[in-house]
Protein backbone atom coordinates (compact mmCIF):
# COMPACT_ATOMS: atom_id res chain seq x y z
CA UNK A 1 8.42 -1.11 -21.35
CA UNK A 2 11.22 -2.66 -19.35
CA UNK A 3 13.24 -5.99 -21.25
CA UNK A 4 15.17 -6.61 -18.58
CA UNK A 5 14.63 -8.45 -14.87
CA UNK A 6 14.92 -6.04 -12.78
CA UNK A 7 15.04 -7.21 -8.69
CA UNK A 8 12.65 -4.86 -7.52
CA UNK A 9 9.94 -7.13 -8.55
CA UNK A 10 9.84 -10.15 -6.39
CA UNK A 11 11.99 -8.05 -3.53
CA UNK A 12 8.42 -5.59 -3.79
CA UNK A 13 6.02 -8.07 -3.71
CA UNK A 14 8.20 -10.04 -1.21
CA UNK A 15 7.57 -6.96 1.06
CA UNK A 16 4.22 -6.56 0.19
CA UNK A 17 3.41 -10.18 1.53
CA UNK A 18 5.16 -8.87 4.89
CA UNK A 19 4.11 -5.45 5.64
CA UNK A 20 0.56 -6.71 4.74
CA UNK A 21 0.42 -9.69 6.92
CA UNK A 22 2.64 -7.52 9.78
CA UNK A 23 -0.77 -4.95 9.49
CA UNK A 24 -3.24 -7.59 9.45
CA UNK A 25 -1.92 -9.10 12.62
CA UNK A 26 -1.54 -5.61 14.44
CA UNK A 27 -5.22 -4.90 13.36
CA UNK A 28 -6.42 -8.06 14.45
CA UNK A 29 -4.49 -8.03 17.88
CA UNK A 30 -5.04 -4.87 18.85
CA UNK A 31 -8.75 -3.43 16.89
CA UNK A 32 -11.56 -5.96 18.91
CA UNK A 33 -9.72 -5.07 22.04
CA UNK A 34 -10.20 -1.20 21.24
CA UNK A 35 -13.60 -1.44 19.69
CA UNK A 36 -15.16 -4.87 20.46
CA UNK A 37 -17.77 -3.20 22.48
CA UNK A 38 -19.22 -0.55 19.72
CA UNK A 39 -22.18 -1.38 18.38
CA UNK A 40 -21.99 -3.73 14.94
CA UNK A 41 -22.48 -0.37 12.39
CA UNK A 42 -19.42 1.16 13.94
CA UNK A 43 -17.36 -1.52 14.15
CA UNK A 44 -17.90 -2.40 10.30
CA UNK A 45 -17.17 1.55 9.40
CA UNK A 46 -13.75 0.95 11.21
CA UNK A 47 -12.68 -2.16 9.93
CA UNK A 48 -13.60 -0.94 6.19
CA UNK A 49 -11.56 2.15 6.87
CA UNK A 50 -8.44 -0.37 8.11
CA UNK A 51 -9.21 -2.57 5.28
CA UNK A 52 -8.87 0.26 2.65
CA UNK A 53 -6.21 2.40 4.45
CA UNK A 54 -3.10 0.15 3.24
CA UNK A 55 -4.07 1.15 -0.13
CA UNK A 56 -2.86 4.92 0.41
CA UNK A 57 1.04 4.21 -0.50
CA UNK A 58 0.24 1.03 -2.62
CA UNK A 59 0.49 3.64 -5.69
CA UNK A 60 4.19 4.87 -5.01
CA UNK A 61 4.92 1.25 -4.04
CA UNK A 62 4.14 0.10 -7.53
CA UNK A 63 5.85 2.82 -9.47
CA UNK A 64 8.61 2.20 -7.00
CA UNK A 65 9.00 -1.45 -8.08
CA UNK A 66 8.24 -0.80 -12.01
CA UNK A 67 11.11 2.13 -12.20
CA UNK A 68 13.04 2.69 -9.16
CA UNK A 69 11.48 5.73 -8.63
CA UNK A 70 8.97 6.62 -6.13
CA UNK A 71 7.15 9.91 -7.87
CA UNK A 72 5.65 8.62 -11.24
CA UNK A 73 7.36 11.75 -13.22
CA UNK A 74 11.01 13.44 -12.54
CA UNK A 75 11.98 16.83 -13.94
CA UNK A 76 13.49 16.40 -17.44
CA UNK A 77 11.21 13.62 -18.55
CA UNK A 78 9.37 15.74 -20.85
CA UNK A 79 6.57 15.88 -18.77
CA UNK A 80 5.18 19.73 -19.08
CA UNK A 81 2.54 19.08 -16.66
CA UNK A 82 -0.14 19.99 -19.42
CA UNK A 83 -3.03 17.47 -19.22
């Protein structure tokens, strides 16, 4: 576990805040425009595919910001893959 302060932490979730609220306002500009006229079903399948599909590099993102490194195990870290 880390001691230290390390500025990845409020620089990540700094960015977070951003690229979330930059995706929300792209989805909400630009989604009713493309499928306003679908019927209701369709429309909810789409917007709970855009409302999950930031979560897809959330995981890197967070290892990123916890130890600088964006693949939770390097060579050499005694990892043997086993498991």
């Amino acid at each position: 576990m880390r001691e230290t302060p390390t500025w990845r932490i409020p620089f990540g979730i700094l960015a977070l805040l951003i690229a979330l609220g930059a995706y929300g306002l792209v989805i909400a500009r630009y989604a009713p425009g493309l499928i306003g006229t679908w019927p209701g079903l369709a429309q909810s399948a789409v917007y709970l595919v855009l409302g999950l599909i930031w979560l897809l590099p959330l995981r890197r993102f967070l290892i990123w910001m916890e130890t600088g490194r964006w693949n939770p195990h390097r060579k050499g870290d005694g990892d043997t893959g086993a498991g």
